[in-house]
N, C-alpha and C. Protein backbone atom coordinates (compact mmCIF):
# COMPACT_ATOMS: atom_id res chain seq x y z
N UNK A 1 -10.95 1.20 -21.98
CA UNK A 1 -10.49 2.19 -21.04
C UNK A 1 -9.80 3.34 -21.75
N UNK A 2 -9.34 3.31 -22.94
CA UNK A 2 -8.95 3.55 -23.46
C UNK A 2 -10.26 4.83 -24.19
N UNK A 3 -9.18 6.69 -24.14
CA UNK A 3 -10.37 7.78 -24.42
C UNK A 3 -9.50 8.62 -24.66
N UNK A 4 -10.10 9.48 -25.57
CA UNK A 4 -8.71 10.82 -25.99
C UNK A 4 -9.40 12.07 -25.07
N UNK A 5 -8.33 12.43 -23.89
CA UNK A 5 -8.50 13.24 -22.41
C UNK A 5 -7.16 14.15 -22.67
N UNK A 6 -7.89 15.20 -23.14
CA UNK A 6 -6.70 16.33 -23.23
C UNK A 6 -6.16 16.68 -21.62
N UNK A 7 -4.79 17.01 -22.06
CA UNK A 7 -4.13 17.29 -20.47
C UNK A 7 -4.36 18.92 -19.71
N UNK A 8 -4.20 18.97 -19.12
CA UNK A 8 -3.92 20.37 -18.43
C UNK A 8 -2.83 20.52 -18.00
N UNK A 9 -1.98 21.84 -18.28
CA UNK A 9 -0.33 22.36 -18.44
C UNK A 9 -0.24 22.46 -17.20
N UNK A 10 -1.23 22.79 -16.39
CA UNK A 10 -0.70 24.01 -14.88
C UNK A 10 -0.31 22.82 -13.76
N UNK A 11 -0.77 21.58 -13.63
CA UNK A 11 -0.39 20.43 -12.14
C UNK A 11 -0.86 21.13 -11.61
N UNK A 12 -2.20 21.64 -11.33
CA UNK A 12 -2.90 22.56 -9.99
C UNK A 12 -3.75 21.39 -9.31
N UNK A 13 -4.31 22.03 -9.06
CA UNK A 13 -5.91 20.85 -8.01
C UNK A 13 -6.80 21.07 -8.86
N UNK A 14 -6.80 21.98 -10.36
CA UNK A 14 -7.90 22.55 -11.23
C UNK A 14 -7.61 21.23 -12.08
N UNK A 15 -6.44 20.82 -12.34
CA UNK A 15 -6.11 19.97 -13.40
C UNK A 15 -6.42 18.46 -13.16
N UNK A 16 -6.34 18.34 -11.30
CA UNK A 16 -6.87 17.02 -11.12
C UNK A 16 -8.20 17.37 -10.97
N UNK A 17 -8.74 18.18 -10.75
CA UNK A 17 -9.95 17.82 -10.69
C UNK A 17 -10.80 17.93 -12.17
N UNK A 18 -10.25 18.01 -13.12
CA UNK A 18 -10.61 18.26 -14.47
C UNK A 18 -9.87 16.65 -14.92
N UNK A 19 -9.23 16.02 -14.70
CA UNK A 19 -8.85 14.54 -14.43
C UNK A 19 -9.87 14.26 -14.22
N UNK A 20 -10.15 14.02 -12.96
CA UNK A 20 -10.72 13.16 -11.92
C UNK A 20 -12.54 13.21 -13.01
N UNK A 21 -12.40 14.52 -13.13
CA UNK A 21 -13.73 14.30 -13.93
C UNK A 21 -14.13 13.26 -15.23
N UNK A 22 -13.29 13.83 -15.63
CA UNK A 22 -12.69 13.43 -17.27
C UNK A 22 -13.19 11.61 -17.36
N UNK A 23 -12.60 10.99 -16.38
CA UNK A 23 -12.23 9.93 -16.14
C UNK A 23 -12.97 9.19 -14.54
N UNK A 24 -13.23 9.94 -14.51
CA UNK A 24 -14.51 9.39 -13.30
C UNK A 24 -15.12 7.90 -12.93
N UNK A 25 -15.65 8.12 -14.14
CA UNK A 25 -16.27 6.38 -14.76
C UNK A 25 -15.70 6.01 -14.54
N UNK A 26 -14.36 5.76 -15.31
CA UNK A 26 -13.48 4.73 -15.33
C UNK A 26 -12.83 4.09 -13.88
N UNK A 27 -12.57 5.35 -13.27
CA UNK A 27 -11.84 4.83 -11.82
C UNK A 27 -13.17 4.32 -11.11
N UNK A 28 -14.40 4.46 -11.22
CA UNK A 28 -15.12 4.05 -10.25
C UNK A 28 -15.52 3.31 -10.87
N UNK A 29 -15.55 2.21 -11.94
CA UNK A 29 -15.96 1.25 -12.48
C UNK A 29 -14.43 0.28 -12.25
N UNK A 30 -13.34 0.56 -12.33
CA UNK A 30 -12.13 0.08 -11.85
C UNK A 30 -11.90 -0.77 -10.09
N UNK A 31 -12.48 0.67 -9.11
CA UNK A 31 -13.04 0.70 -7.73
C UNK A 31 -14.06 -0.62 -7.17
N UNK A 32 -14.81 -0.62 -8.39
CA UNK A 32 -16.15 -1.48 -7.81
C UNK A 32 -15.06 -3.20 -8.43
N UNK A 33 -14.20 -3.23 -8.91
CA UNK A 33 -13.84 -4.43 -9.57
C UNK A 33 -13.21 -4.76 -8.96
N UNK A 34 -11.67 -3.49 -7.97
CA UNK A 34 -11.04 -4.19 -7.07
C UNK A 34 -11.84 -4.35 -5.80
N UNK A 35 -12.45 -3.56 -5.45
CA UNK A 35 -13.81 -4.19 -4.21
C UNK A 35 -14.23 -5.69 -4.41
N UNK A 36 -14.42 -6.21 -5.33
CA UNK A 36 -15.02 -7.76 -5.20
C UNK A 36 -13.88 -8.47 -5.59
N UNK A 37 -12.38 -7.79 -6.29
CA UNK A 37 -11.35 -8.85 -6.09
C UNK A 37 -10.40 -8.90 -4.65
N UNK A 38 -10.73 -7.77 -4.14
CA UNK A 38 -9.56 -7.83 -2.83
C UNK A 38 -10.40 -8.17 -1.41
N UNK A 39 -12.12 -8.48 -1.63
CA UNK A 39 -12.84 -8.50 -0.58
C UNK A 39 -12.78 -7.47 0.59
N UNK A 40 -12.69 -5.82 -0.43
CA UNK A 40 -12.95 -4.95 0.62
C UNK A 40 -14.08 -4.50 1.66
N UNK A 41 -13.74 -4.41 2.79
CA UNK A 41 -15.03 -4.52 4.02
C UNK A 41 -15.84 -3.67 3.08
N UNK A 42 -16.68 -3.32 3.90
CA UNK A 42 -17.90 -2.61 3.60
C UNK A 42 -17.48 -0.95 3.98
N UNK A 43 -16.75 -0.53 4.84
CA UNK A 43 -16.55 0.60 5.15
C UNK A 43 -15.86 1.31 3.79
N UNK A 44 -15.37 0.96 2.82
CA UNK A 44 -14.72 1.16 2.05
C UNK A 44 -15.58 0.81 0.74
N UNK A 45 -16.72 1.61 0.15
CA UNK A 45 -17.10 0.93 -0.89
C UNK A 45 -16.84 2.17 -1.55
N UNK A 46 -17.36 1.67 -3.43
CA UNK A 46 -16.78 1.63 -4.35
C UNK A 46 -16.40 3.73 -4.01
N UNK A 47 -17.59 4.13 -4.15
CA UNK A 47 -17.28 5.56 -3.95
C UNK A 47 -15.78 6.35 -3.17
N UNK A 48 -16.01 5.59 -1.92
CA UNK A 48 -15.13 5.65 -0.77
C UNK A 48 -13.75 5.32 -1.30
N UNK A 49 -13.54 4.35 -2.21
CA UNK A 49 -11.80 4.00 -2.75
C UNK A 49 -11.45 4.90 -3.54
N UNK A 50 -13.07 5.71 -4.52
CA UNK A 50 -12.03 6.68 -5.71
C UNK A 50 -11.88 7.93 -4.56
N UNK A 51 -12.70 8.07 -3.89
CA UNK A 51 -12.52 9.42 -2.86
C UNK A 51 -11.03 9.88 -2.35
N UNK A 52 -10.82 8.20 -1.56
CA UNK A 52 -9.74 8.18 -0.95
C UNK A 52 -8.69 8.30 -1.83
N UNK A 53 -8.48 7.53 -3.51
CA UNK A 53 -7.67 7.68 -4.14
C UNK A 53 -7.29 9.25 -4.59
N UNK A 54 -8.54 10.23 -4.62
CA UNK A 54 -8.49 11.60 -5.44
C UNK A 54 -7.64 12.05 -4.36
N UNK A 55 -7.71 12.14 -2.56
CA UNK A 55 -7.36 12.72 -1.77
C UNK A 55 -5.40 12.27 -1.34
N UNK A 56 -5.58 11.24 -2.37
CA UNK A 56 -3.04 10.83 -2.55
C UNK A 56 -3.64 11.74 -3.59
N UNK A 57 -3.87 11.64 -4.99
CA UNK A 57 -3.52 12.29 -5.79
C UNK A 57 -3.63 13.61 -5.39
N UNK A 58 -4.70 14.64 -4.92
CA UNK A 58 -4.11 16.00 -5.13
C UNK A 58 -2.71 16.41 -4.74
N UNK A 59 -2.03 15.38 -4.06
CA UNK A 59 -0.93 15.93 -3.61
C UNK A 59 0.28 15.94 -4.86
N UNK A 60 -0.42 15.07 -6.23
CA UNK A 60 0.51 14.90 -7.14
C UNK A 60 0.04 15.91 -8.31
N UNK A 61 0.98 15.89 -9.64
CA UNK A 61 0.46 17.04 -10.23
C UNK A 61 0.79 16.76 -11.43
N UNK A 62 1.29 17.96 -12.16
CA UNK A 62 2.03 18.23 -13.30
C UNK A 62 2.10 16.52 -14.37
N UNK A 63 0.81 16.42 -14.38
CA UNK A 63 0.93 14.65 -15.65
C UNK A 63 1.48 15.30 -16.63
N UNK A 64 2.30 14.19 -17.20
CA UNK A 64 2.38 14.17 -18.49
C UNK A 64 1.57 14.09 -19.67
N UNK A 65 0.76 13.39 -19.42
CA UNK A 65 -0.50 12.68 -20.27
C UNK A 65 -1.44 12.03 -19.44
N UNK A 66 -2.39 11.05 -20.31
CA UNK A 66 -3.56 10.48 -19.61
C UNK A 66 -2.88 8.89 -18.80
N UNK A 67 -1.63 8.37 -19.55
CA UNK A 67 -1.85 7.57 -18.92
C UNK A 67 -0.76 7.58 -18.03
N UNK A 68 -0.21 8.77 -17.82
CA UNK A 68 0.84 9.10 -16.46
C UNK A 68 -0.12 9.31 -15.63
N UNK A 69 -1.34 9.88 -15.38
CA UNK A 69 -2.26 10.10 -14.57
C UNK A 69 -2.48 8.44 -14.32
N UNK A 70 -2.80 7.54 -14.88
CA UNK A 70 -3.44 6.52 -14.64
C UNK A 70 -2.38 5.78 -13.72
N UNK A 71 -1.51 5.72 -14.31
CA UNK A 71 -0.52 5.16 -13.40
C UNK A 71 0.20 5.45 -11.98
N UNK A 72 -0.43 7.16 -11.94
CA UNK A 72 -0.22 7.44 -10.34
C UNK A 72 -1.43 7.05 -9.96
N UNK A 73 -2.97 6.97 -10.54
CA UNK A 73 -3.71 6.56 -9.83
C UNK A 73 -3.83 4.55 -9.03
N UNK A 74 -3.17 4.44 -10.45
CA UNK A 74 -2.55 3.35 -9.80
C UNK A 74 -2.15 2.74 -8.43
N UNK A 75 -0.80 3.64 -8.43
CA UNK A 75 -0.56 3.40 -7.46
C UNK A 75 -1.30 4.34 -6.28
N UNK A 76 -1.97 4.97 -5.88
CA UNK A 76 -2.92 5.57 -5.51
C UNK A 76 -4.15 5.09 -4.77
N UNK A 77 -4.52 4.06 -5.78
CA UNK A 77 -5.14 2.94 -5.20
C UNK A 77 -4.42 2.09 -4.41
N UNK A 78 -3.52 1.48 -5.04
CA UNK A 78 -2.99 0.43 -3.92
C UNK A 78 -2.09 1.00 -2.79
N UNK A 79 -2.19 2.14 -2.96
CA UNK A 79 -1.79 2.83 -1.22
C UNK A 79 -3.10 2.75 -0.61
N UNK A 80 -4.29 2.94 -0.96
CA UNK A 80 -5.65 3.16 -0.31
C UNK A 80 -5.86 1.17 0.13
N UNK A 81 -5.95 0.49 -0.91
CA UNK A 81 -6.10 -0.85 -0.53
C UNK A 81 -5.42 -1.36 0.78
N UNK A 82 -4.10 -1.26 0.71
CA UNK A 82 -3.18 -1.91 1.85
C UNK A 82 -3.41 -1.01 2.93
N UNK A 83 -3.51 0.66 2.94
CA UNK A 83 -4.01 1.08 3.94
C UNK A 83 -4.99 0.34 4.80
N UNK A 84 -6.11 0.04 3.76
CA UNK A 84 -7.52 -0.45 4.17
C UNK A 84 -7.13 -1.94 5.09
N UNK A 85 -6.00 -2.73 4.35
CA UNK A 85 -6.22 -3.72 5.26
C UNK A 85 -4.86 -3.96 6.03
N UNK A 86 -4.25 -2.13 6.28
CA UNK A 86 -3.55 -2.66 7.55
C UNK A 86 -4.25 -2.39 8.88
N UNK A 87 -5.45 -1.28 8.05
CA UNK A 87 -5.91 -0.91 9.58
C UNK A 87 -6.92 -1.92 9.81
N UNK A 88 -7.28 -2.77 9.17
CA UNK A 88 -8.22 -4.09 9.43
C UNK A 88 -7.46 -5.53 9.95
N UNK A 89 -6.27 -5.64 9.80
CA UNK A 89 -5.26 -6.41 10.61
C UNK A 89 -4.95 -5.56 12.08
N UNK A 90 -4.48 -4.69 12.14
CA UNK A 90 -4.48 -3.98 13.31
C UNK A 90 -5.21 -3.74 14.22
N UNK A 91 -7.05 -3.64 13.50
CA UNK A 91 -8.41 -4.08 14.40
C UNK A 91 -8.56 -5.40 15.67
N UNK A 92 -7.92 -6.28 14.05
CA UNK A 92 -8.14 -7.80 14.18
C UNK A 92 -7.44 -7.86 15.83
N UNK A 93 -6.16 -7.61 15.66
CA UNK A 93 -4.72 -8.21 16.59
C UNK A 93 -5.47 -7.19 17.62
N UNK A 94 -6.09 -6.18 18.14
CA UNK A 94 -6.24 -5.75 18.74
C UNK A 94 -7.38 -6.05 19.93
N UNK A 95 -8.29 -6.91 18.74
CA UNK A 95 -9.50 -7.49 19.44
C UNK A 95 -9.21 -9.00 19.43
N UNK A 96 -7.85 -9.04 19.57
CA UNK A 96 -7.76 -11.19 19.71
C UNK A 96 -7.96 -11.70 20.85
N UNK A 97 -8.05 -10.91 21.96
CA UNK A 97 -8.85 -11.36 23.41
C UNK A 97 -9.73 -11.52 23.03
N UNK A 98 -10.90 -11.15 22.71
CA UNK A 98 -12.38 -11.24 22.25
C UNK A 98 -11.99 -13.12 21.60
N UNK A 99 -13.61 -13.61 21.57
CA UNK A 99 -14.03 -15.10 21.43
C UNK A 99 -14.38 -14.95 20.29
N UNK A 100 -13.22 -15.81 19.19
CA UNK A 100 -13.75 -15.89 17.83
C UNK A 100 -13.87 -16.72 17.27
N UNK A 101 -15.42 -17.57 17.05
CA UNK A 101 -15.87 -18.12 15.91
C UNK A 101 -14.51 -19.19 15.29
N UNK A 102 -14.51 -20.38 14.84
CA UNK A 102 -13.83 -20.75 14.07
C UNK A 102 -14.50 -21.19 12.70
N UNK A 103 -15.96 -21.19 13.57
CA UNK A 103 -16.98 -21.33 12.08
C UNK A 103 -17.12 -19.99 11.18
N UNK A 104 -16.91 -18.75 11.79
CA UNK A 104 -16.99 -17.11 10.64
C UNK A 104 -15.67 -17.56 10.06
N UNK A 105 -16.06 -17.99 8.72
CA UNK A 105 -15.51 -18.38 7.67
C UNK A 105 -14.98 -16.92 7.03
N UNK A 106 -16.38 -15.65 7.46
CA UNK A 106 -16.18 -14.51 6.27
C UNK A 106 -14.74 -13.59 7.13
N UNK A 107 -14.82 -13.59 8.12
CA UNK A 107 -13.19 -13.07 8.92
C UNK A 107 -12.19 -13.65 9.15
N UNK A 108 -12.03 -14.97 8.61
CA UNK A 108 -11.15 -15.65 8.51
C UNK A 108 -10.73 -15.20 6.90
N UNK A 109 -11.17 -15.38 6.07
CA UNK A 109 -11.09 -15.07 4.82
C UNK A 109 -10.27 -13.34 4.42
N UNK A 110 -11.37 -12.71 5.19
CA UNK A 110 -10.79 -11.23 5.19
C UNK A 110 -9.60 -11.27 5.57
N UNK A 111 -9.12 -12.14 7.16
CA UNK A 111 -8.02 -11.16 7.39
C UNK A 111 -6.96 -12.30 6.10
N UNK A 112 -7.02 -13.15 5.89
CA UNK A 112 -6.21 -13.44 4.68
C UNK A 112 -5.70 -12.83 3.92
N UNK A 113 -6.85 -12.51 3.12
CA UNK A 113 -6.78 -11.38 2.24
C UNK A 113 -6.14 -10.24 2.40
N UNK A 114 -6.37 -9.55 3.70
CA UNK A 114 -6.06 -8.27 4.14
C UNK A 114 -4.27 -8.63 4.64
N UNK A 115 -4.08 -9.72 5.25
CA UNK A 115 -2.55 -10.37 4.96
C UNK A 115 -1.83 -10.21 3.82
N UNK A 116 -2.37 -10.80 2.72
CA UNK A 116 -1.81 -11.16 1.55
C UNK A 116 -1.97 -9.59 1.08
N UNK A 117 -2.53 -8.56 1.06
CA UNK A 117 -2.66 -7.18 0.45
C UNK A 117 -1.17 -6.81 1.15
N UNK A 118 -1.11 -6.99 2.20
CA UNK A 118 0.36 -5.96 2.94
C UNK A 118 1.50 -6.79 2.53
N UNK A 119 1.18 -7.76 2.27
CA UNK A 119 2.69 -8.79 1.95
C UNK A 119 3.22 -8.16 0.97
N UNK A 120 1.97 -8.28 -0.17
CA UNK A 120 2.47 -8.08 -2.22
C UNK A 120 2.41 -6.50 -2.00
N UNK A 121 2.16 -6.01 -0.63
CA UNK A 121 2.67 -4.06 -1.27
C UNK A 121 4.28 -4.16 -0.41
N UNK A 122 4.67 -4.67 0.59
CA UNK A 122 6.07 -4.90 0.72
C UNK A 122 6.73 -5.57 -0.91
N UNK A 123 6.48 -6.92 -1.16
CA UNK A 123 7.06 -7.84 -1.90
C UNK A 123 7.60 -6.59 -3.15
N UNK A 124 6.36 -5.89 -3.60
CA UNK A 124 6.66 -4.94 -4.25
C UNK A 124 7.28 -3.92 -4.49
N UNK A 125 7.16 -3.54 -3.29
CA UNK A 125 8.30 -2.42 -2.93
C UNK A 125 9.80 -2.85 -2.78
N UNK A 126 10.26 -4.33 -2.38
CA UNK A 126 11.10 -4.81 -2.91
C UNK A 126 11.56 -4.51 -4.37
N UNK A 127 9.98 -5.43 -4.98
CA UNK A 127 10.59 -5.87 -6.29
C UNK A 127 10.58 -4.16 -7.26
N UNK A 128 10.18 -3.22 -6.61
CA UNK A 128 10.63 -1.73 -7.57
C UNK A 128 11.53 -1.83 -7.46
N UNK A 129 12.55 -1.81 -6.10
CA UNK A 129 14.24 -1.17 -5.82
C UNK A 129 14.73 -1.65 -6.71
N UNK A 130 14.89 -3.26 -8.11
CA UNK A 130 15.47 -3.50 -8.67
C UNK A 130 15.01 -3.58 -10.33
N UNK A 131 13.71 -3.59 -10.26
CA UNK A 131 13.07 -3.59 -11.70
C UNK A 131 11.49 -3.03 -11.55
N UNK A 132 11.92 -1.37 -11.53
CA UNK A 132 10.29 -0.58 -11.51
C UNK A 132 9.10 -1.04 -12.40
N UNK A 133 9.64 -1.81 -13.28
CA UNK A 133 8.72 -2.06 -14.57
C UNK A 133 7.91 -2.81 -14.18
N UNK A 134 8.74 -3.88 -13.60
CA UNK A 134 7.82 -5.40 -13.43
C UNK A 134 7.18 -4.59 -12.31
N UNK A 135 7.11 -3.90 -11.18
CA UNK A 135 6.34 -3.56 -9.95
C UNK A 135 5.41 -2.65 -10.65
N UNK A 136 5.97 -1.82 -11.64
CA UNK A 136 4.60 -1.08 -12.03
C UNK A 136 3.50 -1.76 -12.76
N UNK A 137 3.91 -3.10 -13.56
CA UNK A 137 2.95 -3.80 -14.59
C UNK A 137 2.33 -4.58 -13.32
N UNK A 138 2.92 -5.16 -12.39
CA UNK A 138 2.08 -5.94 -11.40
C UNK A 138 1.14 -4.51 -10.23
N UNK A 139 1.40 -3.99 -10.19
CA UNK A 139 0.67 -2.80 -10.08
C UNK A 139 -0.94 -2.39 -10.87
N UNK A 140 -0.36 -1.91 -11.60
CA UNK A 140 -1.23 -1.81 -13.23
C UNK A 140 -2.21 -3.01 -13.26
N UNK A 141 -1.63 -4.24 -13.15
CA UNK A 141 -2.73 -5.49 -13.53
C UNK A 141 -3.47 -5.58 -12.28
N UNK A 142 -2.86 -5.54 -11.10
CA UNK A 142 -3.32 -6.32 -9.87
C UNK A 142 -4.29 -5.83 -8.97
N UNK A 143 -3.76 -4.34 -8.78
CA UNK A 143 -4.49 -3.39 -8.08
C UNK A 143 -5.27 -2.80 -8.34
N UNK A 144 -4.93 -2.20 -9.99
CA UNK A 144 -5.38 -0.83 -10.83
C UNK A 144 -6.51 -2.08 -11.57
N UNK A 145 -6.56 -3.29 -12.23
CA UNK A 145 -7.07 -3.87 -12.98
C UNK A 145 -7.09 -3.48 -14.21
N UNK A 146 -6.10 -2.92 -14.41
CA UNK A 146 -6.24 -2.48 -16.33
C UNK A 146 -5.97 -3.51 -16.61
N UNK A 147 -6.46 -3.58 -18.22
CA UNK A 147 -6.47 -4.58 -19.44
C UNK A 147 -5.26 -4.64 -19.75
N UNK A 148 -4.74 -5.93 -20.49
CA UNK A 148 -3.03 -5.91 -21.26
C UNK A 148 -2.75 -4.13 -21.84
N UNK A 149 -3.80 -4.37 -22.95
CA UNK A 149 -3.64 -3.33 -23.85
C UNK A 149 -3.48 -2.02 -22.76
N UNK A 150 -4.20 -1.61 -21.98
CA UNK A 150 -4.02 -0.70 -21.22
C UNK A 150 -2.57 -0.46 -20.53
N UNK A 151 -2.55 -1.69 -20.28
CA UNK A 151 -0.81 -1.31 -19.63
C UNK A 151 -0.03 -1.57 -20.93
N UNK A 152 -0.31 -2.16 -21.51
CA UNK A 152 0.97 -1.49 -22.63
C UNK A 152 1.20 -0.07 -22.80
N UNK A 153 -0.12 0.74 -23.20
CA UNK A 153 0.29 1.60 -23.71
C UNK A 153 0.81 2.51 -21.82
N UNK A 154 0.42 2.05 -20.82
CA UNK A 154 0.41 3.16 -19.74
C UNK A 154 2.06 3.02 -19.53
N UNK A 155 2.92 1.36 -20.26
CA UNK A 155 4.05 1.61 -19.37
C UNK A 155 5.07 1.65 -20.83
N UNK A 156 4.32 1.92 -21.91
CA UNK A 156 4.90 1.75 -23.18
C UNK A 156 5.91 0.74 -23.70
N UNK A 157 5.38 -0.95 -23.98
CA UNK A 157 5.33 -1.60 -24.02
C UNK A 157 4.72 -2.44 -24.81
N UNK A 158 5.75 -3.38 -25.42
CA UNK A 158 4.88 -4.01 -26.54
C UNK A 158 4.28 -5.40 -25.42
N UNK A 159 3.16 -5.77 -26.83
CA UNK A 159 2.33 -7.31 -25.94
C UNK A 159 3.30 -8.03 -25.53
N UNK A 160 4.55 -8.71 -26.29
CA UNK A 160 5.15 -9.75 -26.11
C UNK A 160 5.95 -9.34 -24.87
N UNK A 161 6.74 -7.84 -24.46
CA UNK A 161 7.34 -7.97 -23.61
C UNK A 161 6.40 -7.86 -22.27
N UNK A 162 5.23 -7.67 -22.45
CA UNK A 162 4.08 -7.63 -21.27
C UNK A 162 3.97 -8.91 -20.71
N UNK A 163 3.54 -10.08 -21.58
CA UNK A 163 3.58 -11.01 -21.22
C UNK A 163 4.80 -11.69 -20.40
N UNK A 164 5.81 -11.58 -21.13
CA UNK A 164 7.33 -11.70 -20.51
C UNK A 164 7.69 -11.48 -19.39
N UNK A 165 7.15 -10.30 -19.06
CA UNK A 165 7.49 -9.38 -17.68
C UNK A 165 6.46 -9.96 -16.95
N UNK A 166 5.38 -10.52 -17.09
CA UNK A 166 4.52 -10.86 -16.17
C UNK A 166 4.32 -12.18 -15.83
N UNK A 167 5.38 -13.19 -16.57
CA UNK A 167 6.10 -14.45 -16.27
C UNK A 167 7.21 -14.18 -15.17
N UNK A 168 7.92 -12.85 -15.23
CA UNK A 168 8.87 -12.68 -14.30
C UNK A 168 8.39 -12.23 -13.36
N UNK A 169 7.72 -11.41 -13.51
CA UNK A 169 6.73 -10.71 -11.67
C UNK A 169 5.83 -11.75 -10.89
N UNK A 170 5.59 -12.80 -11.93
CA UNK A 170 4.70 -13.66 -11.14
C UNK A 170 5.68 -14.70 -10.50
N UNK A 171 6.81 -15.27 -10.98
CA UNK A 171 7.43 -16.17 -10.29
C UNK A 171 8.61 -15.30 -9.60
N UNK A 172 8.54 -14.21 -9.93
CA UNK A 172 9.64 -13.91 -8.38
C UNK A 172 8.43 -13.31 -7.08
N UNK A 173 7.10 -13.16 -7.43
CA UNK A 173 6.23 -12.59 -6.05
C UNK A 173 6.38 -14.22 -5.59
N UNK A 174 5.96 -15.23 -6.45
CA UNK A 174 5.31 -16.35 -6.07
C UNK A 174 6.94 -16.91 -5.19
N UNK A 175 8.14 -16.98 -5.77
CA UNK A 175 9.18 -17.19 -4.43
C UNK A 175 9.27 -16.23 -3.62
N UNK A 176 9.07 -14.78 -3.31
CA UNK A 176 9.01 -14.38 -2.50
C UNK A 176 7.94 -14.56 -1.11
N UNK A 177 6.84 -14.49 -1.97
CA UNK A 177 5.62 -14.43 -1.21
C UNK A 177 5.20 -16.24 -1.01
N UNK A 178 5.71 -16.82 -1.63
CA UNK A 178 5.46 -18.23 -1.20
C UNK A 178 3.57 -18.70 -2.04
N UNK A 179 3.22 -17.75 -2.29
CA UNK A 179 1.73 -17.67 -3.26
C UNK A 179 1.77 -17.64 -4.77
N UNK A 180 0.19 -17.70 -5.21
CA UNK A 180 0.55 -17.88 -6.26
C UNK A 180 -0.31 -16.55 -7.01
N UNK A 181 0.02 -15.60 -7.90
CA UNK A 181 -0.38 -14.45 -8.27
C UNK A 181 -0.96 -14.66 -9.71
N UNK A 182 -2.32 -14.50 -9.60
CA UNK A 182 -3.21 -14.61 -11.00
C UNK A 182 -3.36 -13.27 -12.04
């Protein structure tokens, strides 16, 4: 993931979109990975998540570098994800008069999933107010799917304290959230 992407000075919509280019691949090869880990519907495919992600970012600007960009896209994405499955919980609860299946295994599953997406973006937003690091590395790994190496360098960080921090983000989501975070 890792590419030498000169910056642009100005934070315009010229500079993300000279981003967005730059790096294209990457977010939509990123897109198609959290699509088959978060079991996003179909209304939302791979195209549709970097779309939605470019349309938070123009509102952001002025990067520092490539991997300050990555890390708002970051989170960028996982505003687009939990979006995706609050308004797919909100469908759900809306149509629970309707006769449902106990055998559709595949909407039982979704709204799980789409549960567990809004939990770990609260749990998270918790766990920033007291240690941004650990919420940005569980961020970075979970949502964004970057590699170790990638979030080292995005949150500047050596391996050993990566690992460290991600012994601590996983057992305070896992008492918070009562789950277990891979």
């Amino acid at each position: 993931m890792r590419s030498s992407v000169p910056m642009a000075q100005s934070g315009s919509s010229v500079e993300l979109q000279d981003m967005t280019r730059q790096l294209y691949a990457e977010l939509k090869g990123l897109a198609a990975t959290l699509r088959r880990q978060h079991q996003v519907g179909d209304t939302l495919n791979t195209t549709a998540l970097v779309g939605e992600a470019y349309l938070k970012l123009r509102h952001s600007g002025g990067w520092e570098s490539r991997q300050h960009f990555l890390r708002v896209a970051a989170h960028a994405i996982r505003q687009v994800l939990v979006d995706e499955a609050r308004y797919w919980l909100t469908a759900k609860r809306q149509g629970a008069s309707s006769a449902v299946s106990l055998d559709d295994q595949h909407d039982v599953g979704e709204a799980a999933s789409d549960e567990f997406l809004v939990n770990l973006d609260q749990a998270l937003t918790q766990l920033e107010a007291f240690n941004p690091r650990l919420a940005a590395l569980v961020e970075c790994r979970y949502f964004a799917g970057y590699s170790d190496d990638d979030i080292t360098a995005l949150l500047d960080i050596t391996e050993r304290t990566l690992r460290r921090d991600w012994v601590k983000a996983k057992a305070w989501l896992h008492h918070v959230l009562g789950e277990e975070i891979h």
